[in-house]
Protein backbone atom coordinates (compact mmCIF):
# COMPACT_ATOMS: atom_id res chain seq x y z
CA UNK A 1 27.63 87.15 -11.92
CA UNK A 2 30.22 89.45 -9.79
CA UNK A 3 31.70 88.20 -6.75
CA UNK A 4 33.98 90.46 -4.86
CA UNK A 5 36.07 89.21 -1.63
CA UNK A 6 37.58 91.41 0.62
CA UNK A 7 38.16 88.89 3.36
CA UNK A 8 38.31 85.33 4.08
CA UNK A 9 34.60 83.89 5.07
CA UNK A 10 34.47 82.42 8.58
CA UNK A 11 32.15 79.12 8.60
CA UNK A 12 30.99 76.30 10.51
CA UNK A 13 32.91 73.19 9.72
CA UNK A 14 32.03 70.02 10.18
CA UNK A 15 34.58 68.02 12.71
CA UNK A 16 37.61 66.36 10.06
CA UNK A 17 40.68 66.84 8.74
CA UNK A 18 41.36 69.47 6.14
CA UNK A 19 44.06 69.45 4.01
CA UNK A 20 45.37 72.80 2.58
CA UNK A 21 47.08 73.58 -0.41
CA UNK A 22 49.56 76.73 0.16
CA UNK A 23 51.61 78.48 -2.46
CA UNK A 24 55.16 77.18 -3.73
CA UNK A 25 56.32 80.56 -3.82
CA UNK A 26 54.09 83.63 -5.16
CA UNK A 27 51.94 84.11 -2.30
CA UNK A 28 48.69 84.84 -4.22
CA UNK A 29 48.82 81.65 -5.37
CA UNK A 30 46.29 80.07 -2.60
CA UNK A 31 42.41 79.54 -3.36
CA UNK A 32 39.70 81.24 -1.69
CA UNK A 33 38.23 78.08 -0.61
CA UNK A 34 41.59 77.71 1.46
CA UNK A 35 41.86 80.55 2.89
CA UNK A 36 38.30 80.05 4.08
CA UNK A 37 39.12 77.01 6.11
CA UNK A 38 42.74 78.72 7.38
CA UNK A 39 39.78 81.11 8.97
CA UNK A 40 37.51 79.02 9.87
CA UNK A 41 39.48 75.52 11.28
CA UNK A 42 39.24 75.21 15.20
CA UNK A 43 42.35 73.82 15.39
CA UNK A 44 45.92 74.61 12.30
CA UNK A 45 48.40 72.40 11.97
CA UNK A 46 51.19 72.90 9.94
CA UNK A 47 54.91 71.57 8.73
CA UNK A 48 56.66 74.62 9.74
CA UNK A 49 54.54 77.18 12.18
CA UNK A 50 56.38 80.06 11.09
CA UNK A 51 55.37 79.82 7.60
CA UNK A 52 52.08 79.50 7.82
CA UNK A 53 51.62 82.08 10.44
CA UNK A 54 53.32 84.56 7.93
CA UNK A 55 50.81 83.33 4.90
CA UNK A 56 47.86 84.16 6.87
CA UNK A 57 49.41 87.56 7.94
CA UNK A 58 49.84 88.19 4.15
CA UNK A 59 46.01 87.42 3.94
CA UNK A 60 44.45 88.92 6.73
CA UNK A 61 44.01 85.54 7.98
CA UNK A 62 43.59 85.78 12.34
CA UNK A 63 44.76 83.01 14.49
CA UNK A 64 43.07 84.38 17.65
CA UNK A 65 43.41 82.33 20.26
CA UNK A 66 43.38 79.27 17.56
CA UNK A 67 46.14 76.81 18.64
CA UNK A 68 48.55 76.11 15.90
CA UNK A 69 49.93 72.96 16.14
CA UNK A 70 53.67 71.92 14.76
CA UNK A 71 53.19 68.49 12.86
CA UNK A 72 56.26 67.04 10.85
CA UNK A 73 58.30 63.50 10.83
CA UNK A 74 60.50 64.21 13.87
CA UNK A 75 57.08 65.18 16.33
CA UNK A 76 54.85 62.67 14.76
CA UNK A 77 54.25 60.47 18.06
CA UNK A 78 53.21 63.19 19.95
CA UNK A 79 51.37 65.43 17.62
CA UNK A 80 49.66 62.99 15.33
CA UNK A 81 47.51 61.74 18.77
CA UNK A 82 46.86 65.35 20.08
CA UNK A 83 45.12 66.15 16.30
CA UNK A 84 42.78 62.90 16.28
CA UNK A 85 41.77 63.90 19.90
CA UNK A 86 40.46 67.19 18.19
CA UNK A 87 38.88 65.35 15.57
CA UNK A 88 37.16 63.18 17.88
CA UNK A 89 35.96 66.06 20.13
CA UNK A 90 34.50 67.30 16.88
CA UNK A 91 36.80 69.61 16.14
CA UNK A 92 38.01 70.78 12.58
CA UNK A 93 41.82 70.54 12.00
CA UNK A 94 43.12 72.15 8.93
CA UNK A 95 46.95 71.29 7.92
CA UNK A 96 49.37 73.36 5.63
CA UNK A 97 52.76 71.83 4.48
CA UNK A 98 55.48 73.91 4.46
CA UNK A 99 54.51 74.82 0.46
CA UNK A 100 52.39 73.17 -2.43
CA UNK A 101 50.19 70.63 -1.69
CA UNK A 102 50.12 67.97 1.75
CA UNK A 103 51.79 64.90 1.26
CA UNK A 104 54.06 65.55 -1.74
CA UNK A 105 57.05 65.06 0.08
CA UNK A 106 55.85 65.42 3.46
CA UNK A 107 54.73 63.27 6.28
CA UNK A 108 50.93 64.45 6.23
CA UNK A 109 50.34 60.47 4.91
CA UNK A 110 50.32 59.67 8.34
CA UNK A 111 48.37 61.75 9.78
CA UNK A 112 45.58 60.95 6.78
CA UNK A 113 46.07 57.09 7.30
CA UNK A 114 45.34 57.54 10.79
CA UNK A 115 42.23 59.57 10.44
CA UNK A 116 40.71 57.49 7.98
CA UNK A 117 41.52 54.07 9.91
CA UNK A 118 39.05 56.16 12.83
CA UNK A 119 36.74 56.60 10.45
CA UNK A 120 37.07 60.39 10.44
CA UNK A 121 36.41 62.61 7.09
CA UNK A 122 39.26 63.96 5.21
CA UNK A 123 38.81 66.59 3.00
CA UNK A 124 41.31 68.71 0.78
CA UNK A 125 41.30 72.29 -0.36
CA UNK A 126 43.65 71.29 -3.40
CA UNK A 127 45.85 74.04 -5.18
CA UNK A 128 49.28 74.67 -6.14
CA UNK A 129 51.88 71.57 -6.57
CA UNK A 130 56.19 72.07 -7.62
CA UNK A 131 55.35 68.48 -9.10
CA UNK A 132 52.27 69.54 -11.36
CA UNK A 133 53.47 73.26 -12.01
CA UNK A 134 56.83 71.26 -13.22
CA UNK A 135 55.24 68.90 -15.45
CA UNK A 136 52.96 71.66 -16.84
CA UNK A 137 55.99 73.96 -18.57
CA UNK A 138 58.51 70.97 -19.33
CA UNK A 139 56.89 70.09 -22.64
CA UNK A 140 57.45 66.69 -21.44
CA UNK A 141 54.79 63.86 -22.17
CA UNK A 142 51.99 64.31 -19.72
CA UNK A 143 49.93 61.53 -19.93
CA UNK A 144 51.84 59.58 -17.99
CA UNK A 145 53.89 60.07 -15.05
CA UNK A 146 55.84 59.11 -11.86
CA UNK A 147 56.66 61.39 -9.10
CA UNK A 148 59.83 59.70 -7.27
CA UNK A 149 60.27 61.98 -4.56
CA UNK A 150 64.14 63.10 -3.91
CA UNK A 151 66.80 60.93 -4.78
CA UNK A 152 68.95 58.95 -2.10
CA UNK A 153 71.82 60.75 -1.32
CA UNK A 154 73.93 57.76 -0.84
CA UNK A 155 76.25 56.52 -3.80
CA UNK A 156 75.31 52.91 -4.18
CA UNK A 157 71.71 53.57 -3.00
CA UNK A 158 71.35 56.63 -5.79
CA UNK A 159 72.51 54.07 -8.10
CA UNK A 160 69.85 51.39 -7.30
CA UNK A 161 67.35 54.26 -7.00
CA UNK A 162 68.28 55.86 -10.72
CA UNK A 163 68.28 52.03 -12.71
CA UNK A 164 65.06 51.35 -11.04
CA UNK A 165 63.75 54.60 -12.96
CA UNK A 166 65.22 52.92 -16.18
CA UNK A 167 62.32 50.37 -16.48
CA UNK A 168 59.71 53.33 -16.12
CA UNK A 169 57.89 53.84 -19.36
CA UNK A 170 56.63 57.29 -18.20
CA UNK A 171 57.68 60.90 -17.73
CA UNK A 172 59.80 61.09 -14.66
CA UNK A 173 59.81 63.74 -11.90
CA UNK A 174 62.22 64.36 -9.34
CA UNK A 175 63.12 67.00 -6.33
CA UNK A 176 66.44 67.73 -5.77
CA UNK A 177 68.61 69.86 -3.57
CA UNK A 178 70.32 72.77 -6.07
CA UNK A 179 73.77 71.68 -4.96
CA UNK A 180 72.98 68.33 -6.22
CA UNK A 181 71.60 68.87 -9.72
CA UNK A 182 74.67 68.66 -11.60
CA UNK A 183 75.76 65.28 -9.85
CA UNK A 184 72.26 64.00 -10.34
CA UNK A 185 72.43 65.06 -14.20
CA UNK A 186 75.51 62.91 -14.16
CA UNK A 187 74.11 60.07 -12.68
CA UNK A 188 71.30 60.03 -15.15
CA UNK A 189 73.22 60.24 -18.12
CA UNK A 190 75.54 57.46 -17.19
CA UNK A 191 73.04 54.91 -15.99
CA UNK A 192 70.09 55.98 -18.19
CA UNK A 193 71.59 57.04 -21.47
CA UNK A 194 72.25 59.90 -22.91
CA UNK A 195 68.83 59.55 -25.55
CA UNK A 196 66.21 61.13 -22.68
CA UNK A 197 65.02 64.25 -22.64
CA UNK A 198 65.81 66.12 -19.31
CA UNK A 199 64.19 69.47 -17.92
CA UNK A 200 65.43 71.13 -14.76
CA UNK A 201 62.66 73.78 -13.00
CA UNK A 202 64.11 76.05 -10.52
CA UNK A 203 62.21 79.17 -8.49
CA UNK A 204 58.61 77.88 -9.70
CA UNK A 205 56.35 80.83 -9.44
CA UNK A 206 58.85 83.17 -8.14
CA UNK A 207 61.16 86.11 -9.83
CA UNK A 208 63.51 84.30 -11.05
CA UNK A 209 61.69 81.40 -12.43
């Protein structure tokens, strides 16, 4: 069986919240399914506005008179309410993170906490991840693993945060900002040993992976 797509399908969705996964960098990188939904949602939220706007210009995606609705930690009290009043006026509401997947290091916990304590659906349109794409070319043991999220930046609380890790019998992932990978590397060595293997990912997806 062929199937050819020149265009994201508009459908009837049923009133919930969507979450989208967008790409980490190579734009292609997105699923049909979720580019469907970016078409068809009455309502787009999304981490940063600007980004998402560009991904569906990339893909031929229209916003129309759509709204598109900033949601992130510093708006949370006032846009969190606005999307469950969509919901419950049985409206669809689709959300994009800034890139990979919603709620890998991003505040979209809340908002899927909140529709579930209504009683709402939540669905997900799941796709590309910096965490799983990581894990997939480290050659590091995959069976088990703990995403820790970024490190603290503080001294005394990095330290707490790194022997904590120590007691982890699993691989161990961690985002980091680039100016802080060398200092982190330290900090690893001298509270974890020297004896663990350590892979750094950089540009996942993009050029100059």
């Amino acid at each position: 069986m062929t199937i050819s797509r020149t265009a994201p399908e508009k459908q009837r969705l049923v009133a919930g919240l969507y979450f989208l996964a967008t790409p980490i960098g190579a734009a292609r990188d997105i699923t049909l399914r979720a580019l469907d939904i970016l078409a068809s949602a009455d309502v787009l939220a999304a981490e940063d506005t600007r980004t998402l706007r560009h991904l569906m210009e990339i893909h031929g995606v229209s916003l129309g008179d759509r709204p598109l609705v900033a949601y992130h930690e510093h708006n949370n009290d006032a846009a969190l309410p606005r999307l469950l009043r969509a919901i419950a006026e049985g409206k669809s509401v689709a959300y994009a993170s800034e890139t990979g997947t919603p709620l890998i290091s991003d505040p979209g916990f809340q908002l899927a906490r909140a529709a579930i304590a209504e009683g709402y659906s939540v669905l997900s349109a799941p796709g590309a991840s910096a965490v799983l794409c990581a894990l997939t070319v480290s050659g590091l043991p995959s069976d088990r693993f703990l995403f820790a999220g970024f490190p603290p930046a503080a001294k005394g609380a990095r330290q707490t945060f790194i022997r904590e890790l120590a007691q982890v019998q699993a691989t161990v992932i961690l985002y980091e900002s680039p100016k802080r990978v060398k200092a982190l590397l330290d900090d690893l060595v001298r509270e974890l040993g020297e004896g663990r293997k350590s892979v750094v990912c950089r540009e996942l997806t993009k050029r100059f992976e």
